[in-house]
Each structure stands twice: as C-alpha cells, then as structure tokens.
PDB file of N, CA and C in Angstrom:
ATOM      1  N   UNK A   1      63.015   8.294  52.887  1.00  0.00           N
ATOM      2  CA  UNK A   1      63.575   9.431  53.586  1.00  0.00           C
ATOM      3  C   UNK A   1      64.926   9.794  52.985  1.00  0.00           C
ATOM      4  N   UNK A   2      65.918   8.904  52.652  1.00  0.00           N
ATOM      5  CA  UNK A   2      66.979   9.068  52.245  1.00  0.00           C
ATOM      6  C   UNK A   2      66.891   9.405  50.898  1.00  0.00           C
ATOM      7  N   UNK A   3      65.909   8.906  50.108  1.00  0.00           N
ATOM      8  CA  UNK A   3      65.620   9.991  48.521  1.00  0.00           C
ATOM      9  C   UNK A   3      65.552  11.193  48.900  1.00  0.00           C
ATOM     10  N   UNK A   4      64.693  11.519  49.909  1.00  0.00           N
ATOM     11  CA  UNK A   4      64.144  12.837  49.687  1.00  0.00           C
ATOM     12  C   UNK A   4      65.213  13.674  50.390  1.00  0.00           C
ATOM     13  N   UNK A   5      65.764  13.183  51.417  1.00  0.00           N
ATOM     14  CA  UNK A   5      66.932  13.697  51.476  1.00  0.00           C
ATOM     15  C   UNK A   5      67.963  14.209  50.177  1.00  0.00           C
ATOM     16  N   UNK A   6      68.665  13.446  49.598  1.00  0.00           N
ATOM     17  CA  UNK A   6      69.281  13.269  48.537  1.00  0.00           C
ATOM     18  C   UNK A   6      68.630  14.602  47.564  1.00  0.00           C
ATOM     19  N   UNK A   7      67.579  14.393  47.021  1.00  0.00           N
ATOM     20  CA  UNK A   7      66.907  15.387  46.235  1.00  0.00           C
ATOM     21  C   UNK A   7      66.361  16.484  46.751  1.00  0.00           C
ATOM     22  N   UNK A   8      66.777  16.715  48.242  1.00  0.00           N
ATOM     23  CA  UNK A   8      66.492  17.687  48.761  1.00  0.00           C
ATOM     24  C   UNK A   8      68.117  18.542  49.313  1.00  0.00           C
ATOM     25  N   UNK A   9      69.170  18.402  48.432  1.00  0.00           N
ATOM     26  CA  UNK A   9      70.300  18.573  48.368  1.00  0.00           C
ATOM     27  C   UNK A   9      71.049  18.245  50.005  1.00  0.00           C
ATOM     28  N   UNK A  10      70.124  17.765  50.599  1.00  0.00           N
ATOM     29  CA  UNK A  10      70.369  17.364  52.078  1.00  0.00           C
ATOM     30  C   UNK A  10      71.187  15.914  52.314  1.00  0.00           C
ATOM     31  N   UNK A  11      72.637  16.462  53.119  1.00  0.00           N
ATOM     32  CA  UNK A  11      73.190  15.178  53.676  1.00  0.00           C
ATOM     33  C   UNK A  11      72.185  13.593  54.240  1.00  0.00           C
ATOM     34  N   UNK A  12      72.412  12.677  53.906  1.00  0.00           N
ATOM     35  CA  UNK A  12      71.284  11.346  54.276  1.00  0.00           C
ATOM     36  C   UNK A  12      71.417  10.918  55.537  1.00  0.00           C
ATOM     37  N   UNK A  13      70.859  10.270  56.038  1.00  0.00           N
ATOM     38  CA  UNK A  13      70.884   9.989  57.675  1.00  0.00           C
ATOM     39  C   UNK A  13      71.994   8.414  57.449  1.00  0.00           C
ATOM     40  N   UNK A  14      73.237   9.039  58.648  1.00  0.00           N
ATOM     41  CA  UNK A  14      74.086   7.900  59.167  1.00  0.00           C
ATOM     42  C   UNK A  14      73.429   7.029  59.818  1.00  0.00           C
ATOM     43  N   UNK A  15      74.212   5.943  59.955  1.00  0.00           N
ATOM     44  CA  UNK A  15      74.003   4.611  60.457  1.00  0.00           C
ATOM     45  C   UNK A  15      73.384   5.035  62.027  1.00  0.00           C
ATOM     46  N   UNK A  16      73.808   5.894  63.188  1.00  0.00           N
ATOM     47  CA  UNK A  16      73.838   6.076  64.015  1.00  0.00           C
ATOM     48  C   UNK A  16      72.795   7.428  64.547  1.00  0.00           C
ATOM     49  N   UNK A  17      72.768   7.554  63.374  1.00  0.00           N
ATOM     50  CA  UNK A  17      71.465   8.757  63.756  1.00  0.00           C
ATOM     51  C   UNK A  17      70.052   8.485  64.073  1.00  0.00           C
ATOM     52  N   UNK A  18      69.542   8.990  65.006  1.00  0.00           N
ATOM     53  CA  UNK A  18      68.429   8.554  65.569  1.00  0.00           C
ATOM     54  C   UNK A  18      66.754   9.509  64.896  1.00  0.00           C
ATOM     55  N   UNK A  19      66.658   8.809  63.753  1.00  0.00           N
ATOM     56  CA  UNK A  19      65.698   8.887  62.781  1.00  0.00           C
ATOM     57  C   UNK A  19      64.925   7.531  62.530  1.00  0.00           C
ATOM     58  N   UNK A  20      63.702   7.682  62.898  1.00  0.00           N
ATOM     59  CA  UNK A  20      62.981   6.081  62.891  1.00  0.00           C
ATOM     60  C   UNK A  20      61.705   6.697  61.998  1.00  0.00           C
ATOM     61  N   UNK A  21      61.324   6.064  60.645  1.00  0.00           N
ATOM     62  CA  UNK A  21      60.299   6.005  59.566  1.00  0.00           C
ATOM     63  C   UNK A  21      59.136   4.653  59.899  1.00  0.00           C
ATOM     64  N   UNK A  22      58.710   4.584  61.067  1.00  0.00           N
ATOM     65  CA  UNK A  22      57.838   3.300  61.196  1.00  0.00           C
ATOM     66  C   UNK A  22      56.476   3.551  60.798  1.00  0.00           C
ATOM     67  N   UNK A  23      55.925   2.964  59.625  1.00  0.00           N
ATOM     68  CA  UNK A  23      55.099   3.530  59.057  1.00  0.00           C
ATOM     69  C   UNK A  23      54.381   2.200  58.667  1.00  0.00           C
ATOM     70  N   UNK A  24      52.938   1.730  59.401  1.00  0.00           N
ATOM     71  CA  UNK A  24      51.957   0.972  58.824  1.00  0.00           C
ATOM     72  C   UNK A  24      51.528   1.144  57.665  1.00  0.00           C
ATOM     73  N   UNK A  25      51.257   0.187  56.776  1.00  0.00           N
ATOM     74  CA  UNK A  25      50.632  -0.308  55.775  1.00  0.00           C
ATOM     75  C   UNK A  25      49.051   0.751  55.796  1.00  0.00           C
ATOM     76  N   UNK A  26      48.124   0.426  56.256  1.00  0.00           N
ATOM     77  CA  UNK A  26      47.225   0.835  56.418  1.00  0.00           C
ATOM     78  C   UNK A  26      46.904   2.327  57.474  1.00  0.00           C
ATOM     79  N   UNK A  27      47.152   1.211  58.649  1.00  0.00           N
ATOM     80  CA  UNK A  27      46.893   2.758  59.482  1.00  0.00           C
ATOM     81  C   UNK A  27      47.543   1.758  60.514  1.00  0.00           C
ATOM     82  N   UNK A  28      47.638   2.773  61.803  1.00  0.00           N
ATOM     83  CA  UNK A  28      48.561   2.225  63.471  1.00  0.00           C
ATOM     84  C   UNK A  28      47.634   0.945  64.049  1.00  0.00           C
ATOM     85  N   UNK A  29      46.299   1.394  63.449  1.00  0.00           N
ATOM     86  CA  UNK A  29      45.307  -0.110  64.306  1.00  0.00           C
ATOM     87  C   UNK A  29      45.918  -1.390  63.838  1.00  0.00           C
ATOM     88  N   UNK A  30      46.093  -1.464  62.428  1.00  0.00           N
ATOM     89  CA  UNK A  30      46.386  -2.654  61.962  1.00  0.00           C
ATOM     90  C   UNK A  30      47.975  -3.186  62.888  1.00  0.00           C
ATOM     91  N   UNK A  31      48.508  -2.211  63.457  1.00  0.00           N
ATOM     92  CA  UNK A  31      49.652  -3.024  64.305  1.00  0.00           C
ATOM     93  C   UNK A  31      48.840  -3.377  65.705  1.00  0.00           C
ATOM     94  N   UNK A  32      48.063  -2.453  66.186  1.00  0.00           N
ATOM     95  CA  UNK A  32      47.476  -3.171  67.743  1.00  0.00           C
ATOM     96  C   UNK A  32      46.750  -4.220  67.407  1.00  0.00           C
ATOM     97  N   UNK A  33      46.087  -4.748  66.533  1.00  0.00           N
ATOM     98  CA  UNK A  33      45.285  -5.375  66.151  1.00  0.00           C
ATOM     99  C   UNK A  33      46.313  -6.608  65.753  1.00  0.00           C
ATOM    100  N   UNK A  34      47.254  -6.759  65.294  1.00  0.00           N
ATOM    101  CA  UNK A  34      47.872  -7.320  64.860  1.00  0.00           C
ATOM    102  C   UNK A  34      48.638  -7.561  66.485  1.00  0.00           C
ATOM    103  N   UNK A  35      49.482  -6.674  66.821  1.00  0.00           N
ATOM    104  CA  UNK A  35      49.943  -7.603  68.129  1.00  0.00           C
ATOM    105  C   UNK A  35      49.159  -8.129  69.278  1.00  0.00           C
ATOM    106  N   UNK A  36      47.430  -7.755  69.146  1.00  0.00           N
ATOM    107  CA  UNK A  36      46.963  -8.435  70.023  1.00  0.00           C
ATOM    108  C   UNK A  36      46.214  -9.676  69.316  1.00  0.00           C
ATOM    109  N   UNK A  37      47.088 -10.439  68.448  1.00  0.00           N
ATOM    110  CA  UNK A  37      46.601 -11.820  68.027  1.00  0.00           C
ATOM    111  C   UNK A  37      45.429 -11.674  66.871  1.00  0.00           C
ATOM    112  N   UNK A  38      45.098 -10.421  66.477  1.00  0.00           N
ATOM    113  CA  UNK A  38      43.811 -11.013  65.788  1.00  0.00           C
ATOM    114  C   UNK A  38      44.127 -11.003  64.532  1.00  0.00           C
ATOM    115  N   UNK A  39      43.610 -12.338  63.951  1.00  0.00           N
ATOM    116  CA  UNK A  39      44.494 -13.052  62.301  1.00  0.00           C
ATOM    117  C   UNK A  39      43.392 -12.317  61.457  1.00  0.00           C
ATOM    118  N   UNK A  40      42.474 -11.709  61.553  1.00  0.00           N
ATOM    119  CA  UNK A  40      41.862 -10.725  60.322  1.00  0.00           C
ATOM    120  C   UNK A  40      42.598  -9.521  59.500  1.00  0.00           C
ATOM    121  N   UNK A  41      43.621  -9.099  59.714  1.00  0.00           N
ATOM    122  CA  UNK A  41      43.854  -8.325  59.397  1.00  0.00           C
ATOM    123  C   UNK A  41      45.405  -8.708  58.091  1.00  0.00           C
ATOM    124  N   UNK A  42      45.123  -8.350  57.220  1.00  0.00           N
ATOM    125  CA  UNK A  42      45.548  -8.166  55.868  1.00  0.00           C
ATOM    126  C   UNK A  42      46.428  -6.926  55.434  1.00  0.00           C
ATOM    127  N   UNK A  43      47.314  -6.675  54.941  1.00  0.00           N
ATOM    128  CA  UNK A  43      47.984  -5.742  54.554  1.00  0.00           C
ATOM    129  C   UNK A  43      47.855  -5.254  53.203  1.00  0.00           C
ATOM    130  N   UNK A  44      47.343  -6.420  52.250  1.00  0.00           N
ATOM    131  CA  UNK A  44      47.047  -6.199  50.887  1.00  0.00           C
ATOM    132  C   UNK A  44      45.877  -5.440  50.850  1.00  0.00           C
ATOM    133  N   UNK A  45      45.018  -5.233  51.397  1.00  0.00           N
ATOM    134  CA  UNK A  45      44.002  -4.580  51.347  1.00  0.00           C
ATOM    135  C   UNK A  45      43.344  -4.413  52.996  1.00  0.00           C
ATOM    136  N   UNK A  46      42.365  -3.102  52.679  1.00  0.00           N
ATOM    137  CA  UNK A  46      41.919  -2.400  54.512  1.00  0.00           C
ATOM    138  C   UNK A  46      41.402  -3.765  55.296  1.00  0.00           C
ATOM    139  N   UNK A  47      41.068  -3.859  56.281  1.00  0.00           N
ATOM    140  CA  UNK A  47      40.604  -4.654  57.103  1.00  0.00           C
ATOM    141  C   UNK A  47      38.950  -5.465  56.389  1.00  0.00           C
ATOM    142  N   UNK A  48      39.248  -6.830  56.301  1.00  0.00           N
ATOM    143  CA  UNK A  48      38.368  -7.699  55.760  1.00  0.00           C
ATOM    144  C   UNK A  48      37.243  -7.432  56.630  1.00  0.00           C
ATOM    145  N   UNK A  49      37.275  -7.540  57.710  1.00  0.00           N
ATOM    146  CA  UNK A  49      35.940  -7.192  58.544  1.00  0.00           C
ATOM    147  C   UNK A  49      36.065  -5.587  58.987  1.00  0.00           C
ATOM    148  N   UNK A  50      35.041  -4.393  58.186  1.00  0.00           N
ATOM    149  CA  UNK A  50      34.965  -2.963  58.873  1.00  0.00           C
ATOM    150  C   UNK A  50      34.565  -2.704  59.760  1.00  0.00           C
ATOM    151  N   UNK A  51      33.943  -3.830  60.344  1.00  0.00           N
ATOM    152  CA  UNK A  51      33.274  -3.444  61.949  1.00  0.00           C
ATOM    153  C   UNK A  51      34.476  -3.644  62.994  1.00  0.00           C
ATOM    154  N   UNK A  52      35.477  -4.547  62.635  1.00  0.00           N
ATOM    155  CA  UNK A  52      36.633  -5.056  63.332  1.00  0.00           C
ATOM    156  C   UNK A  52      37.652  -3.567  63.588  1.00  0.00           C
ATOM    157  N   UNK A  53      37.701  -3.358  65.059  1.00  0.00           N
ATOM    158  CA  UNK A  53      38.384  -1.814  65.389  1.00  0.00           C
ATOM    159  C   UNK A  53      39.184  -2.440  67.104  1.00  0.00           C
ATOM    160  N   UNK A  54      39.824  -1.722  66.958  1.00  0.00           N
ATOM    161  CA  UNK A  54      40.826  -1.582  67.863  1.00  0.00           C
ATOM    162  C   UNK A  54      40.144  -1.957  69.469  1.00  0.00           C
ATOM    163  N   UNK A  55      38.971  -1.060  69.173  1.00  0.00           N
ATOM    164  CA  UNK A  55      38.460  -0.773  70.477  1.00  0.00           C
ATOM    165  C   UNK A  55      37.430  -2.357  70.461  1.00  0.00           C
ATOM    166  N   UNK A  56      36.889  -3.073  69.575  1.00  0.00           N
ATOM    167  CA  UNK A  56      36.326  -4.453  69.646  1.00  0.00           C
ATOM    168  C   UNK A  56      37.295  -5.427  70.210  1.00  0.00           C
ATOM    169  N   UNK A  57      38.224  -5.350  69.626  1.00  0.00           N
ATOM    170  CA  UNK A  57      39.040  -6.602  69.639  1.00  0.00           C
ATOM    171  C   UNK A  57      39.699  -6.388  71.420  1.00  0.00           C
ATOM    172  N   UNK A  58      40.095  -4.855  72.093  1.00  0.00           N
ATOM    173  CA  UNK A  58      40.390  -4.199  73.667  1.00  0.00           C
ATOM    174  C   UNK A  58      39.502  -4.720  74.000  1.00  0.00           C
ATOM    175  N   UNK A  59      37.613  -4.693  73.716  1.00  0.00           N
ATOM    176  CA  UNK A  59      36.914  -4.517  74.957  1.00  0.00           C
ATOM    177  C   UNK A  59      36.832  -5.983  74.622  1.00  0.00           C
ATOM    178  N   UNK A  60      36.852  -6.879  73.631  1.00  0.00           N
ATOM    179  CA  UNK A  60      36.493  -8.579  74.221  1.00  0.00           C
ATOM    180  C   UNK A  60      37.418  -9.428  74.874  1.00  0.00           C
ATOM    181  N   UNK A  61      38.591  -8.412  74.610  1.00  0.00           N
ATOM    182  CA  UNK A  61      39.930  -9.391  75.203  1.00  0.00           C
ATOM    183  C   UNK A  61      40.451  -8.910  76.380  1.00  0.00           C
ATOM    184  N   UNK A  62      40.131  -7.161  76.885  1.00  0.00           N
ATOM    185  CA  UNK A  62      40.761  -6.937  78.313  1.00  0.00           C
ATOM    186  C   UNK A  62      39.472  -6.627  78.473  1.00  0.00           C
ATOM    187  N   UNK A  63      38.490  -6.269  78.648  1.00  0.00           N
ATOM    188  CA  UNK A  63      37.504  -5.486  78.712  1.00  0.00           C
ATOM    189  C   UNK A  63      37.484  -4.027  79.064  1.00  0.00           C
ATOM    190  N   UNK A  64      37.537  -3.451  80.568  1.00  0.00           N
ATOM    191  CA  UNK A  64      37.623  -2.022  81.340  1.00  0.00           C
ATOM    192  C   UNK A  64      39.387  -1.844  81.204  1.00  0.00           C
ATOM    193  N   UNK A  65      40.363  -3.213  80.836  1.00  0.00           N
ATOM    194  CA  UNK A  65      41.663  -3.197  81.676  1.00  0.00           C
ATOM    195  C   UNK A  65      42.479  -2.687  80.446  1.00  0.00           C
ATOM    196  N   UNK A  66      42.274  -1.163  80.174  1.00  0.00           N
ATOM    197  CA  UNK A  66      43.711  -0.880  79.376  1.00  0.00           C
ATOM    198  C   UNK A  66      44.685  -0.874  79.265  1.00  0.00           C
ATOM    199  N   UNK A  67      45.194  -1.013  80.980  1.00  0.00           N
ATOM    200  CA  UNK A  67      46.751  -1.167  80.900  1.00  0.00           C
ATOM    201  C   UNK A  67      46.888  -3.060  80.604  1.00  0.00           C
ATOM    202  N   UNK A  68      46.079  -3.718  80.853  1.00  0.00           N
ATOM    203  CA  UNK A  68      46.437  -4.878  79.924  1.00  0.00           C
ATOM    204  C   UNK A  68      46.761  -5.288  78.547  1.00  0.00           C
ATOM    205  N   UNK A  69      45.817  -4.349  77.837  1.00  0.00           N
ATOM    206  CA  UNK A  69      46.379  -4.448  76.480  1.00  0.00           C
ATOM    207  C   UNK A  69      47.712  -3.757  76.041  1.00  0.00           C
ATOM    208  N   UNK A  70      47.837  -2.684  76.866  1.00  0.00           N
ATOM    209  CA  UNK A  70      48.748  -1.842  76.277  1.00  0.00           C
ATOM    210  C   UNK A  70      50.315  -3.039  76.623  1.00  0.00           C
ATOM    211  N   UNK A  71      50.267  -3.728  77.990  1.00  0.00           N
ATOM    212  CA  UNK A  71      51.241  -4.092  78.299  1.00  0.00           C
ATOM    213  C   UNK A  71      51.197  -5.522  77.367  1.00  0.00           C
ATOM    214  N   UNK A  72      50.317  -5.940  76.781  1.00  0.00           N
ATOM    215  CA  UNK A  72      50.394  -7.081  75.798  1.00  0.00           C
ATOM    216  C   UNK A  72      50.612  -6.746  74.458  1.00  0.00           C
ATOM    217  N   UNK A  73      50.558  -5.519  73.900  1.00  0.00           N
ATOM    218  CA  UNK A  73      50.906  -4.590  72.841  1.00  0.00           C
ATOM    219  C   UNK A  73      52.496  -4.985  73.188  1.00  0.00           C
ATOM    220  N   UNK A  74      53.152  -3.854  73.802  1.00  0.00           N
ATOM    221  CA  UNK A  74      54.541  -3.887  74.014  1.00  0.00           C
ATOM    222  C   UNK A  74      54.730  -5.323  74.493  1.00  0.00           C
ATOM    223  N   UNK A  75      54.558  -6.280  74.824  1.00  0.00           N
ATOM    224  CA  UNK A  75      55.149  -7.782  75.170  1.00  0.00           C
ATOM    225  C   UNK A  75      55.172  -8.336  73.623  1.00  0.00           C
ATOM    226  N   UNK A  76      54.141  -7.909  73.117  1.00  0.00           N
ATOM    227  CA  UNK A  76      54.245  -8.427  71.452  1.00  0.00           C
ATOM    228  C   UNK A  76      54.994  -7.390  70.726  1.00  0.00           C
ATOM    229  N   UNK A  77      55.142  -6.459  70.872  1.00  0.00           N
ATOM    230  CA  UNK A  77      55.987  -5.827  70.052  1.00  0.00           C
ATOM    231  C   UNK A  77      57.827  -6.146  70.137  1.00  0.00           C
ATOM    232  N   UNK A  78      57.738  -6.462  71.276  1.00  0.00           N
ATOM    233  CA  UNK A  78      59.577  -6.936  71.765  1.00  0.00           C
ATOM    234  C   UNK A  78      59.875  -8.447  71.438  1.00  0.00           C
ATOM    235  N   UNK A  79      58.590  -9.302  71.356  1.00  0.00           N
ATOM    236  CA  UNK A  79      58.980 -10.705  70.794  1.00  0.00           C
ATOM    237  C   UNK A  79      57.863 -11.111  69.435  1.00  0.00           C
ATOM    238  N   UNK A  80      59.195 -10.409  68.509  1.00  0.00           N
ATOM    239  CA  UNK A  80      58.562 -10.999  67.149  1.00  0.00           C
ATOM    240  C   UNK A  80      57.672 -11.927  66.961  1.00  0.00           C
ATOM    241  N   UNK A  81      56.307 -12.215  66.032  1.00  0.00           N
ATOM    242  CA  UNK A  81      56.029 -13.629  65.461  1.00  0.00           C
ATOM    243  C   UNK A  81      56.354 -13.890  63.953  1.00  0.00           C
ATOM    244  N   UNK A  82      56.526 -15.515  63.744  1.00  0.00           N
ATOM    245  CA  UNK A  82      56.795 -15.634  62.528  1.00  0.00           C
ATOM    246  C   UNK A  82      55.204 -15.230  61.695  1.00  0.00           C
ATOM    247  N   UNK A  83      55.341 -15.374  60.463  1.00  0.00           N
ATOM    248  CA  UNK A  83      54.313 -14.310  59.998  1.00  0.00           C
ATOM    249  C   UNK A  83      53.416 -13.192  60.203  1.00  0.00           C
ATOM    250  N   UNK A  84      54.084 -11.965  61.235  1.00  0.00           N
ATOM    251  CA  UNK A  84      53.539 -11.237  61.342  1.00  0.00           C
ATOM    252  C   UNK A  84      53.697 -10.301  60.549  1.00  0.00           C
ATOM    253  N   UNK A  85      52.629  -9.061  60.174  1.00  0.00           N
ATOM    254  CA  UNK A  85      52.553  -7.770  59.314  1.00  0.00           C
ATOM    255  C   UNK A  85      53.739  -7.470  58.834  1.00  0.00           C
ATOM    256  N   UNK A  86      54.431  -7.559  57.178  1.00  0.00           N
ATOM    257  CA  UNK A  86      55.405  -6.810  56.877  1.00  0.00           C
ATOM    258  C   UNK A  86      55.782  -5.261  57.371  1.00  0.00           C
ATOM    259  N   UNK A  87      54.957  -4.904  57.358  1.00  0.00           N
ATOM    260  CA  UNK A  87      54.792  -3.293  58.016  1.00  0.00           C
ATOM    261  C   UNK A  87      55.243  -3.224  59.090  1.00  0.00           C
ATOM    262  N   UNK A  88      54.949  -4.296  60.187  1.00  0.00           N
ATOM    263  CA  UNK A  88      55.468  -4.214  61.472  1.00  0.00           C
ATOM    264  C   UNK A  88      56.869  -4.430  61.597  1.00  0.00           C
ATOM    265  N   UNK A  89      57.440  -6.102  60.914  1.00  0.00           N
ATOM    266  CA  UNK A  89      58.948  -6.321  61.077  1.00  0.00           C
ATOM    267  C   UNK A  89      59.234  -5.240  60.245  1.00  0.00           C
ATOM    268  N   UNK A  90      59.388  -4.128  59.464  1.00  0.00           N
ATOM    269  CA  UNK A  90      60.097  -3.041  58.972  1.00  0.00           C
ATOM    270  C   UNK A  90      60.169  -1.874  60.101  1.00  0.00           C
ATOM    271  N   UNK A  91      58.762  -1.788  60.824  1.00  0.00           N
ATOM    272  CA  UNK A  91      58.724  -0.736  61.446  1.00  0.00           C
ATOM    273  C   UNK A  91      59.604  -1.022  62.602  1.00  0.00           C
ATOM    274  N   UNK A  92      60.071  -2.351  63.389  1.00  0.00           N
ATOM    275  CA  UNK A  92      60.921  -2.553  63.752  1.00  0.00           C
ATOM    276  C   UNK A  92      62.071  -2.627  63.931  1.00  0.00           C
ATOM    277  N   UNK A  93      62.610  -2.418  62.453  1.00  0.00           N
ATOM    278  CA  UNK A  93      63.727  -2.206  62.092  1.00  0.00           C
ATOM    279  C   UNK A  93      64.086  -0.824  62.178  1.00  0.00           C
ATOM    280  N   UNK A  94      63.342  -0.402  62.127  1.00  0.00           N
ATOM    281  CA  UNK A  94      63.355   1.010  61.725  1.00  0.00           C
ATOM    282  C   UNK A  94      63.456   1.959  62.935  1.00  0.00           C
ATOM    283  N   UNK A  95      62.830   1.628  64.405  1.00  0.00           N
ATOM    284  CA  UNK A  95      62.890   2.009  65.346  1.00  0.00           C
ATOM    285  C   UNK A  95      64.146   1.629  66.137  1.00  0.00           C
ATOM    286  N   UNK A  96      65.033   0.375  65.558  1.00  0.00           N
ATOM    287  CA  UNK A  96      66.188  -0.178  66.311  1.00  0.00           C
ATOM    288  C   UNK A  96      67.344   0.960  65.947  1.00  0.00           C
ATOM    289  N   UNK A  97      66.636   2.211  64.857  1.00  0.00           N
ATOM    290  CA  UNK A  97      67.491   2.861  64.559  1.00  0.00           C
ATOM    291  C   UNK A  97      68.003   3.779  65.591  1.00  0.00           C
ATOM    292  N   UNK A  98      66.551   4.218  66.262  1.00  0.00           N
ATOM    293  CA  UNK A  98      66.832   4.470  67.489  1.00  0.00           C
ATOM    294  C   UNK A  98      66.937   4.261  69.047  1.00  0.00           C
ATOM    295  N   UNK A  99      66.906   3.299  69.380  1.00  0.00           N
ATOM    296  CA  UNK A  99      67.083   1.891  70.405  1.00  0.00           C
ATOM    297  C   UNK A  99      67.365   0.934  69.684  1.00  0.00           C
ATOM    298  N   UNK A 100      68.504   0.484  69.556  1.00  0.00           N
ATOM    299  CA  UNK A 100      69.223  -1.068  68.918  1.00  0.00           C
ATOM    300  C   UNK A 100      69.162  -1.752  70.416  1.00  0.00           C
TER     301      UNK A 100
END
C-alpha cells in the first residue's frame, strides 16, 4: 500500500491512521478454517484436501450453531497460536492499525 502510495505521488499512511491491508494467503476460509483448529490447511499451496470447506469443518464441529463458531472464530482470533498461518499473524498486525 505504501508503494503504491509513493508511486502514486500520494502522501503514505502515518503510524496512526486507520488503514488495515489484512489480506489471506489464499482466500478468508483459510483463516476460519485455521482459527477453528483444523491443521489441513497450508499456505504454500490451496488447501491439501478440496473437499475440506468452511462449511464441513462449521457443520462437524457446531453443527445448526453458527453463533458458536463465529464466537470461537473471534476467541481465536484475540488469542494468538504459536504456529499459526503467516497470513493471519500479519493480518493481525495490520488490523491493530486500526484497534491497537
């Protein structure tokens, strides 16, 4: 963002400006998928298993209960794990730009 800024003769975003670039590797599943525990998923390349989707991994683990996942999404998104998705600890960073 700040290249294209730059080469877009445009002032770059301050420390304090509320501009967040959180941007998965693959696509947004690979973060739900990823904060709801499931170790298939790879960043070097698309998802090892293609049948493996967002909505498999919701219906075996909450089943009907969406607001369960969603609230285990955000419980994993506020407490880091060690080796989780590079994509994610960046996209984290990146959002503290706007909530530190």
């Amino acid at each position: 963002m700040d290249e294209a800024l730059k080469e877009a003769g445009k002032r770059v975003r301050s420390k304090g400006e509320p501009i967040a670039l959180p941007v998965p590797t693959w696509s947004i599943e690979n973060w739900l998928l990823s904060l709801l525990e499931e170790s298939e998923i790879d960043e070097e390349r698309q998802s090892k298993a293609p049948n493996l989707t967002w909505k498999h991994i919701f219906e075996h683990k909450y089943g009907d209960d969406e607001g369960a996942a969603i609230k285990a999404v955000a419980n994993a998104w506020i407490s880091p794990q060690p080796g989780e998705l590079p994509s994610l600890t960046d996209g984290r960073e990146e959002v503290e730009r706007i909530w530190p």
